[in-house]
Protein backbone atom coordinates (compact mmCIF):
# COMPACT_ATOMS: atom_id res chain seq x y z
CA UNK A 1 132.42 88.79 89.12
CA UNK A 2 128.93 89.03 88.52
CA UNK A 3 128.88 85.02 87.60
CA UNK A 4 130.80 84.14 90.84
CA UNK A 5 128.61 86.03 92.83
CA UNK A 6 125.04 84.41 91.51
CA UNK A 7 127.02 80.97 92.00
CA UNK A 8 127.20 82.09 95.41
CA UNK A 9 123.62 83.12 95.96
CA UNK A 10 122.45 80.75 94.44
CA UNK A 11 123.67 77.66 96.92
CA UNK A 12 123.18 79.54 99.72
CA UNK A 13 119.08 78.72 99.38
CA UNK A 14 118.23 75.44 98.73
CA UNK A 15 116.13 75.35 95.40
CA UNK A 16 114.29 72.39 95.43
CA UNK A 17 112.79 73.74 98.97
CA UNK A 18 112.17 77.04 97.20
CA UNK A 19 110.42 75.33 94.21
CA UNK A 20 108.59 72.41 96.54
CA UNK A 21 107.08 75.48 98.42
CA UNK A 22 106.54 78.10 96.69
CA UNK A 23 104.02 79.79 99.08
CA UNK A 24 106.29 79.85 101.45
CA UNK A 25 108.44 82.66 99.62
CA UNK A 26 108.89 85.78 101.83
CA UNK A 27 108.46 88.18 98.35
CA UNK A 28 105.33 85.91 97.64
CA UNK A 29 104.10 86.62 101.12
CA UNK A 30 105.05 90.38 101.28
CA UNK A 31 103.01 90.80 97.84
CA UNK A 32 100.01 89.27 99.09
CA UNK A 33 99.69 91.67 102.25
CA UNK A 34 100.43 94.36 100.41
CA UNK A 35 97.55 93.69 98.24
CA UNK A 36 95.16 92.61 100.43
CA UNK A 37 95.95 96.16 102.55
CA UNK A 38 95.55 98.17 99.57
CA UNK A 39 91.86 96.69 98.98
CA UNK A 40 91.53 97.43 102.62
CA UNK A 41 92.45 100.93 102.49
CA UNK A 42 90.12 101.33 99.26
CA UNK A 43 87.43 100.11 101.10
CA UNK A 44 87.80 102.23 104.83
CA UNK A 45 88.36 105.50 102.77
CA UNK A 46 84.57 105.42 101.79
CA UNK A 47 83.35 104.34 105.18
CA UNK A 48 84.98 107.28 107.30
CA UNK A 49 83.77 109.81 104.45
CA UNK A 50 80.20 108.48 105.51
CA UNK A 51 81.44 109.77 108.99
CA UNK A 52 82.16 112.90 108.13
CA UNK A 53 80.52 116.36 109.75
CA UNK A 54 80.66 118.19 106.62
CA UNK A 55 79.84 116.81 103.44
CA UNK A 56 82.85 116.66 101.44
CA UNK A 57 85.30 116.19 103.85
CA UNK A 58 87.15 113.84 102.42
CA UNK A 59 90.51 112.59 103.81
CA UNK A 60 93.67 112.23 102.11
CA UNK A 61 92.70 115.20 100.05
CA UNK A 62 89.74 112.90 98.33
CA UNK A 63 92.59 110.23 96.83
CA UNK A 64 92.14 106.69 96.71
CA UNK A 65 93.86 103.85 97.07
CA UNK A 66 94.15 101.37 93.43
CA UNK A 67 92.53 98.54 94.03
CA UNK A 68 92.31 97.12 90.66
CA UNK A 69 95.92 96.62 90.20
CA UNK A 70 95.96 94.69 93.76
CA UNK A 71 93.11 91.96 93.02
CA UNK A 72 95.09 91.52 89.13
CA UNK A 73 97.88 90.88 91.31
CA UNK A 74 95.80 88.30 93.50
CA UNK A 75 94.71 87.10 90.14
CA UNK A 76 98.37 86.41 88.60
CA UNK A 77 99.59 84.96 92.26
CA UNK A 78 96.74 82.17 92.31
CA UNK A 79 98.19 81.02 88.79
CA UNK A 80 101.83 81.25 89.55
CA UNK A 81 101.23 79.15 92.80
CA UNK A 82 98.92 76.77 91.49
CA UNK A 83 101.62 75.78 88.98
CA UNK A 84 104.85 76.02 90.83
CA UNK A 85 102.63 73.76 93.55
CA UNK A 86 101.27 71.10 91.45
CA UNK A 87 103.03 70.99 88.24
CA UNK A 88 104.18 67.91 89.24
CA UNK A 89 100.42 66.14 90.03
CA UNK A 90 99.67 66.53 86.11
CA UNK A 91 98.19 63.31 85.10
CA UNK A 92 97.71 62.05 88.47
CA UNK A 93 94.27 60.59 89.09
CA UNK A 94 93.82 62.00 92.75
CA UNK A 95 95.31 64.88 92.12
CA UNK A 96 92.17 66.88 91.00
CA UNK A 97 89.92 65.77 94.28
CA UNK A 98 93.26 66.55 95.89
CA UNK A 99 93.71 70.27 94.77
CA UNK A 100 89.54 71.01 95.07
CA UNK A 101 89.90 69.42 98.83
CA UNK A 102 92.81 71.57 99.29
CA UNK A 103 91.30 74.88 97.66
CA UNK A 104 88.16 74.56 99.31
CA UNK A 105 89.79 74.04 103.05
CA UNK A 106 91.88 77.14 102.36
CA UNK A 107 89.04 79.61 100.73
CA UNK A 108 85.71 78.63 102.94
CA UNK A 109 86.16 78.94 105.84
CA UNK A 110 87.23 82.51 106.32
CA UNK A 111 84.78 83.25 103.80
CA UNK A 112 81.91 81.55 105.62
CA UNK A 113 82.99 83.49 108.74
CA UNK A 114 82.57 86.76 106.93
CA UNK A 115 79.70 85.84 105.58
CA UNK A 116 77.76 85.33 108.61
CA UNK A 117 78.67 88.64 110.41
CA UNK A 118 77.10 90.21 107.18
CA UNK A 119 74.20 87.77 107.34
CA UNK A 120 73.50 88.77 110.59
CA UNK A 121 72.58 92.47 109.41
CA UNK A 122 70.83 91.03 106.08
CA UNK A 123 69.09 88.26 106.71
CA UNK A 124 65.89 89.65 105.82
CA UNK A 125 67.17 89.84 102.29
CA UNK A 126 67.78 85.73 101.89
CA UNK A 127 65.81 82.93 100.49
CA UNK A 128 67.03 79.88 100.09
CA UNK A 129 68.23 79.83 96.17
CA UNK A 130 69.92 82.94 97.22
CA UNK A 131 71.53 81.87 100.27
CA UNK A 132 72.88 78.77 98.79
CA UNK A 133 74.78 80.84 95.70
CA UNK A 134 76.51 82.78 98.38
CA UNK A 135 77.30 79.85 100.96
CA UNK A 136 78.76 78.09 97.89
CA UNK A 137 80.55 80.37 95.77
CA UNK A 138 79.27 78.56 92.63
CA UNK A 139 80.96 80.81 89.79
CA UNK A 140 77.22 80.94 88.22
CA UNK A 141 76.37 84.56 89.80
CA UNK A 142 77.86 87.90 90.25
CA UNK A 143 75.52 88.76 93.71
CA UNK A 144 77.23 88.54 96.65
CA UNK A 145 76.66 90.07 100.25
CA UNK A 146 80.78 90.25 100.90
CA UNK A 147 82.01 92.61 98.23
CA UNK A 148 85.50 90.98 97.76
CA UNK A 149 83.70 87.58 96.97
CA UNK A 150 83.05 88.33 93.60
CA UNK A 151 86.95 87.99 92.61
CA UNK A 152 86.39 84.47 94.42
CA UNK A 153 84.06 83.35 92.08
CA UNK A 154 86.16 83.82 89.46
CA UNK A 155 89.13 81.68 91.49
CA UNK A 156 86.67 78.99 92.17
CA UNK A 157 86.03 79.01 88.24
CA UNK A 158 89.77 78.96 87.62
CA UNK A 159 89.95 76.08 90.36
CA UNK A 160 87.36 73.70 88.47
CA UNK A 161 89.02 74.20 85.31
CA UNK A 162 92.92 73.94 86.79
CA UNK A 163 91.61 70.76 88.78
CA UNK A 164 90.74 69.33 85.33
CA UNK A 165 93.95 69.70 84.16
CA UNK A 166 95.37 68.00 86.21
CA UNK A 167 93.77 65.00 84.69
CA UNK A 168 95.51 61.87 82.56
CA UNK A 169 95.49 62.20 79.19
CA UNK A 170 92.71 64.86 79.16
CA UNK A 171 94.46 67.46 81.25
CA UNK A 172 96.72 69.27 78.87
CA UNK A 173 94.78 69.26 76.07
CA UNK A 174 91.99 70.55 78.06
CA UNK A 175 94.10 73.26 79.37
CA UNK A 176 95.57 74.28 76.17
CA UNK A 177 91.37 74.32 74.81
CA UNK A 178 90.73 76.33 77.41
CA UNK A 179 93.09 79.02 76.80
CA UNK A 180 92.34 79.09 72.87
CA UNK A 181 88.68 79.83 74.06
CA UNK A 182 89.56 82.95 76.23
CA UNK A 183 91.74 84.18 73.40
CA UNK A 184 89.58 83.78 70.92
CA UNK A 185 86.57 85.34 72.87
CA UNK A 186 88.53 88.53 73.66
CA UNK A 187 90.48 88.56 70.20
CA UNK A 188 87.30 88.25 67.55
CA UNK A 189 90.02 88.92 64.47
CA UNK A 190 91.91 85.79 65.78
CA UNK A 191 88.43 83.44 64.95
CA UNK A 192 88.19 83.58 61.28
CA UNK A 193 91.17 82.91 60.17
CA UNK A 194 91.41 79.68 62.69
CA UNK A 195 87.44 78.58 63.11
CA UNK A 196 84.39 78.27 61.27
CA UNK A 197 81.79 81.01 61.39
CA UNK A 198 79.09 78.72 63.74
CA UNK A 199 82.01 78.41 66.23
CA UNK A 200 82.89 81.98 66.42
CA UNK A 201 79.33 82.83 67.30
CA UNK A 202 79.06 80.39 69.86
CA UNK A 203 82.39 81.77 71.07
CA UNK A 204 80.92 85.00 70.96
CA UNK A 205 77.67 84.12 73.40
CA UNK A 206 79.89 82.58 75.66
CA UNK A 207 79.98 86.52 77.97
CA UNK A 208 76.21 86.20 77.89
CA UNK A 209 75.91 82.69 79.70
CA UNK A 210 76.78 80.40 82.23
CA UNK A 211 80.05 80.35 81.28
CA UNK A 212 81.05 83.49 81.63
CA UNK A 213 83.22 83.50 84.65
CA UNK A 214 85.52 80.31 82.61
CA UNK A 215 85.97 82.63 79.76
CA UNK A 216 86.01 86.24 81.88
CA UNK A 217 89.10 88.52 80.65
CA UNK A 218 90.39 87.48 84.36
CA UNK A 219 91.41 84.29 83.08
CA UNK A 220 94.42 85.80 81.44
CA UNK A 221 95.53 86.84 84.83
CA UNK A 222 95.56 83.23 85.62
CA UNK A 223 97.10 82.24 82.69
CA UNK A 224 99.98 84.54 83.20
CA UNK A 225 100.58 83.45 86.28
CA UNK A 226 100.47 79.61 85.25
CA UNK A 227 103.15 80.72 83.05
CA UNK A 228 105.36 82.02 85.48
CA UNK A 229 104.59 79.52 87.75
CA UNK A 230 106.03 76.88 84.92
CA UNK A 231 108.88 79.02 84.20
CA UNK A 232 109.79 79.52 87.69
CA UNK A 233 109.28 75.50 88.54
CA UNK A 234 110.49 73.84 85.19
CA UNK A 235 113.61 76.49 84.74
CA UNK A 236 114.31 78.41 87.68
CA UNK A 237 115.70 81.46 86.79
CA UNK A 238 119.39 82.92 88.25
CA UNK A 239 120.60 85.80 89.39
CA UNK A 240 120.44 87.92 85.99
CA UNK A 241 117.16 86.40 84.65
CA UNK A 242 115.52 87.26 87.62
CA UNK A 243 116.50 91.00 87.50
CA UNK A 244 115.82 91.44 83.78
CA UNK A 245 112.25 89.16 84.40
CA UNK A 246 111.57 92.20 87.35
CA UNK A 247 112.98 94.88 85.55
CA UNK A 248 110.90 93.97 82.50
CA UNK A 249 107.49 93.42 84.15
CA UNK A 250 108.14 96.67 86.22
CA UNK A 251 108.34 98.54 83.03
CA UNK A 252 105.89 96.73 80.83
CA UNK A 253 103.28 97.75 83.66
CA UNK A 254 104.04 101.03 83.64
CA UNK A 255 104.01 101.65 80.11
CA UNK A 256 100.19 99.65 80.40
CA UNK A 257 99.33 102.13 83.34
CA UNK A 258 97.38 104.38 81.72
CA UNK A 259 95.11 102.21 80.15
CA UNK A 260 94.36 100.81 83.52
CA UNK A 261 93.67 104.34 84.64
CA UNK A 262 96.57 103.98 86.77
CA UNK A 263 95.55 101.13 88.60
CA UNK A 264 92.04 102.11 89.22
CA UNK A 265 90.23 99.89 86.79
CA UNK A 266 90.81 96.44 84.62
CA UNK A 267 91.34 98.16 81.75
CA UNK A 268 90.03 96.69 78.25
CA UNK A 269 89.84 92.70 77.95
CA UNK A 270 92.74 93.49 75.32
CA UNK A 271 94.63 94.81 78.02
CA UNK A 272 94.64 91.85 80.19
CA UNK A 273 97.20 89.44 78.65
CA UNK A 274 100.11 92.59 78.69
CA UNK A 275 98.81 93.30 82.41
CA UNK A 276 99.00 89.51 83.33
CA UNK A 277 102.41 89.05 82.04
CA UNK A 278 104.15 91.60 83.03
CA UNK A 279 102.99 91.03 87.19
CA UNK A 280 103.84 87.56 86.08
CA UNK A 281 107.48 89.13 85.26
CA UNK A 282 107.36 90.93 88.78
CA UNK A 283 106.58 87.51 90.76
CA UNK A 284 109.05 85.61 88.58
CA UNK A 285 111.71 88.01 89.10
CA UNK A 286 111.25 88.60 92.58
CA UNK A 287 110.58 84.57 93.61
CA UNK A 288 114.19 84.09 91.52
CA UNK A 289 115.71 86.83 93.89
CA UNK A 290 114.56 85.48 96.44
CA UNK A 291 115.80 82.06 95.42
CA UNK A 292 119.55 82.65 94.52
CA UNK A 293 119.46 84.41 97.87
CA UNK A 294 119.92 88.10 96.84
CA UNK A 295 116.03 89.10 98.19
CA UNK A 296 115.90 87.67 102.09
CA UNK A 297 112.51 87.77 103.92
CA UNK A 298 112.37 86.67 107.56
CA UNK A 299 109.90 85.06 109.27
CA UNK A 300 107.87 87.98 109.79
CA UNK A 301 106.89 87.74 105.89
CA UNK A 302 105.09 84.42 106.56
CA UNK A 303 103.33 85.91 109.24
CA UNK A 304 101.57 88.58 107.01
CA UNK A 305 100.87 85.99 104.52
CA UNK A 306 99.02 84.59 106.86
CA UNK A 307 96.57 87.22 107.52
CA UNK A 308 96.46 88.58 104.09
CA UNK A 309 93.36 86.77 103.00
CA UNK A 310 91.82 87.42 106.32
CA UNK A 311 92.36 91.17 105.51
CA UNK A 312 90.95 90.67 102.32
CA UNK A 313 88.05 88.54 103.18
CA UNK A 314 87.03 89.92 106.72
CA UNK A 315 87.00 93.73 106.54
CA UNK A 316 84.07 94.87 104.70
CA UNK A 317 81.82 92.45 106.46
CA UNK A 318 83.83 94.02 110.09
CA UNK A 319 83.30 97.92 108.13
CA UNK A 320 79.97 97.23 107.41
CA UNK A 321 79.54 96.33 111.66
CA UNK A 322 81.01 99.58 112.40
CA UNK A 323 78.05 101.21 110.01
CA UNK A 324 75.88 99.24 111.23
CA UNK A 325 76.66 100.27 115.12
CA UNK A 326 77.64 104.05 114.92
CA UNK A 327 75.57 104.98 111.77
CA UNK A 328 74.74 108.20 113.48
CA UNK A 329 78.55 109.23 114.08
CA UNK A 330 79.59 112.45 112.53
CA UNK A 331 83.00 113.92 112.90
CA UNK A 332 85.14 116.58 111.95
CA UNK A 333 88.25 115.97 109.78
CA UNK A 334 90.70 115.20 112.51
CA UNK A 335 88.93 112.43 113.80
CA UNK A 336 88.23 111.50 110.95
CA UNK A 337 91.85 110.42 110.45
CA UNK A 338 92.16 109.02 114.04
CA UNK A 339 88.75 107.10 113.06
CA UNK A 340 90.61 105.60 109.83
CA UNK A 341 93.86 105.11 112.46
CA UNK A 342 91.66 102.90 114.93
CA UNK A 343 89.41 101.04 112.12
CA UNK A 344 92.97 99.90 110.63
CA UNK A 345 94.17 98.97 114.19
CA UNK A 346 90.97 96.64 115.36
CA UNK A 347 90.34 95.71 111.68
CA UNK A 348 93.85 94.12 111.76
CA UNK A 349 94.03 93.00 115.24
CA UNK A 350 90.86 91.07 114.44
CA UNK A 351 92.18 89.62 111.20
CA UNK A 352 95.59 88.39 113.13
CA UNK A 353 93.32 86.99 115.64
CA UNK A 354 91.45 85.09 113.73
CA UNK A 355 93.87 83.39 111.54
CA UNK A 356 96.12 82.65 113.60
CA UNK A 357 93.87 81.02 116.42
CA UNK A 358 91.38 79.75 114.03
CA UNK A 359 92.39 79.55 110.53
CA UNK A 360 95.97 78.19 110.99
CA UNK A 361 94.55 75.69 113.38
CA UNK A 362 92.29 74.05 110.97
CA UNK A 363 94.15 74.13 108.22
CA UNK A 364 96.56 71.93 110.04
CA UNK A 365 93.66 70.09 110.59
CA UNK A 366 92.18 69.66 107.61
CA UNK A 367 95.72 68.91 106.39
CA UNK A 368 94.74 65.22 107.64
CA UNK A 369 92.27 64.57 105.24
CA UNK A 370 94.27 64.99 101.79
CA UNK A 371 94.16 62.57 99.47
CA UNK A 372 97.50 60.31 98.71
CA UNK A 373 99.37 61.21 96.00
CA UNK A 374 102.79 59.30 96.70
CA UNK A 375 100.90 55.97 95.94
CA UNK A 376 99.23 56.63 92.72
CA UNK A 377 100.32 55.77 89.08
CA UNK A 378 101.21 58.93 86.92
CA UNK A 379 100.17 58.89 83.39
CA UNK A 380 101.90 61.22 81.05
């Protein structure tokens, strides 16, 4: 019965369109909000405390909101959709200028929005090798004036190295390389045994340099999700993969919860590969739902994928306005909560605004400007 039924499911969702565009998926699209709400709410908890009448007045009883676990999530999803969205443009010449065009139109200019309402109230603060880090994002510094940037730098890392895998005959070997060198950074007992003693203390500076953000503990986020991304793309999985895939990352992060002080921090570097695969698991799992047809989003999914990143992006800069503004504003602990209540309202008012009148607009626009793929040669 159980056979019959996935055969069902299964053709009543096209999977190439699933697997062609992967974004698109409503349990893709749901995860992202959700994530991008629960850095929100970590962040607005602290600013209406600053509000308060009577020190110590915190609301929700003084709990917070995890939002570690969400930007690991954010970490994984980048992976599994850079994958499942260009698996096919390895060894492609254009695709690398392709994917960095692509990247860049989708992470700048909301970024460069933000940045400029928070500019407005530091400007005194810049000088020019300081204001081009943060206009750029170049993975080379942790300083940023948007708080949520920092996890970008570490994307834009992960975007210069995935771009470069994408390359003929240097692209898989490169990306293989590359995730040797994270796992032997984090994993010292792995070194000996494979590399020479100069190698493994070059390995071993790496965290100290440059290079840290290419060889961060994040990067096994990505890798996870690169992994998923290729098992969801390459074999799609059915109806009972995709429940035991869910089932399995649902438990495996549980049982690393702890460590992660229950969603609160990163946990050890040791941690991260566990972590990464088993939200890998989750996305798998739930994409595969999705796919055989037992998991149906509508529309409205789409819609808050749309203003997740805007969400994410855009409300500490908009928080730090309200500061700014009202800093004198005290209040006692009901309005407190109908202060949290109207900063969520305007906060996401503003982000829906804004993405859909100005970053959905130029997207489409900038759209134009891709580079070819269809006409290039391949080499495998």
């Amino acid at each position: 019965m159980l056979a019959l039924v996935e055969t069902r499911l299964a053709s009543a969702t096209p999977l190439q369109d699933a697997i062609q565009r992967p974004a698109r998926l409503g349990s893709l699209e749901i995860g992202r909000f959700v994530a991008a709400t629960m850095v929100f709410l970590t962040h607005i908890t602290a600013t209406a405390t600053k509000h308060a009448a009577m020190p110590g007045d915190d609301i929700f009883g003084g709990v917070t909101f995890p939002g570690a676990i969400a930007v690991q999530y954010f970490f994984v999803l980048s992976g599994f959709v850079m994958m499942t969205s260009h698996r096919a443009d390895f060894g492609n010449f254009l695709a690398a200028p392709r994917f960095w065009w692509r990247r860049a139109c989708r992470i700048y200019p909301m970024y460069w929005i933000s940045l400029s309402i928070v500019c407005i109230y530091l400007w005194g603060f810049l000088d020019w090798p300081m204001g081009l880090q943060l206009f750029s994002l170049a993975p080379i510094n942790g300083a940023d004036f948007v708080p949520p940037a920092w996890s970008l730098r570490y994307e834009m890392a992960f975007y210069i190295m995935f771009g470069l895998c994408l390359l003929p005959y240097v692209g898989r070997p490169l990306l293989a390389a590359w995730v040797l060198a994270v796992t032997l950074t984090w994993f010292p007992p792995l070194q000996l045994p494979l590399i020479g003693q100069s190698v493994s203390m070059f390995l071993a500076s790496l965290g100290s340099t440059q290079a840290a953000f290419f060889v961060a503990p994040f990067e096994f986020y990505f890798f996870a999700g690169l992994l998923g991304g290729w098992l969801f793309s390459a074999h799609p999985p059915g109806l009972r993969t995709s429940v035991a895939l869910a089932t399995a990352g649902i438990a495996a992060l549980l049982l690393s919860w702890k460590g992660l002080d229950f969603g609160y921090s990163y946990g050890p570097a040791t941690l991260a590969p566990i972590t990464g695969i088993a939200i890998a698991c989750i996305l798998t799992g739930f994409s595969g739902l999705e796919r055989c047809g037992a998991l149906r989003c509508g529309r409205w999914a789409r819609q808050l994928g749309v203003i997740s990143y805007p969400i994410y992006i855009l409300h500490t800069s908009l928080l730090l306005a309200f500061e700014v503004q009202f800093e004198q504003l005290r209040l006692n602990h009901t309005e407190l909560y109908l202060l949290v209540a109207g900063l969520i309202i305007a906060v996401f008012a503003i982000c829906a605004a804004i993405a859909f009148a100005v970053d959905q607009p130029l997207q489409r626009y900038l759209r134009r400007f891709d580079v070819p793929l269809k006409v290039q040669h391949r080499t495998r």
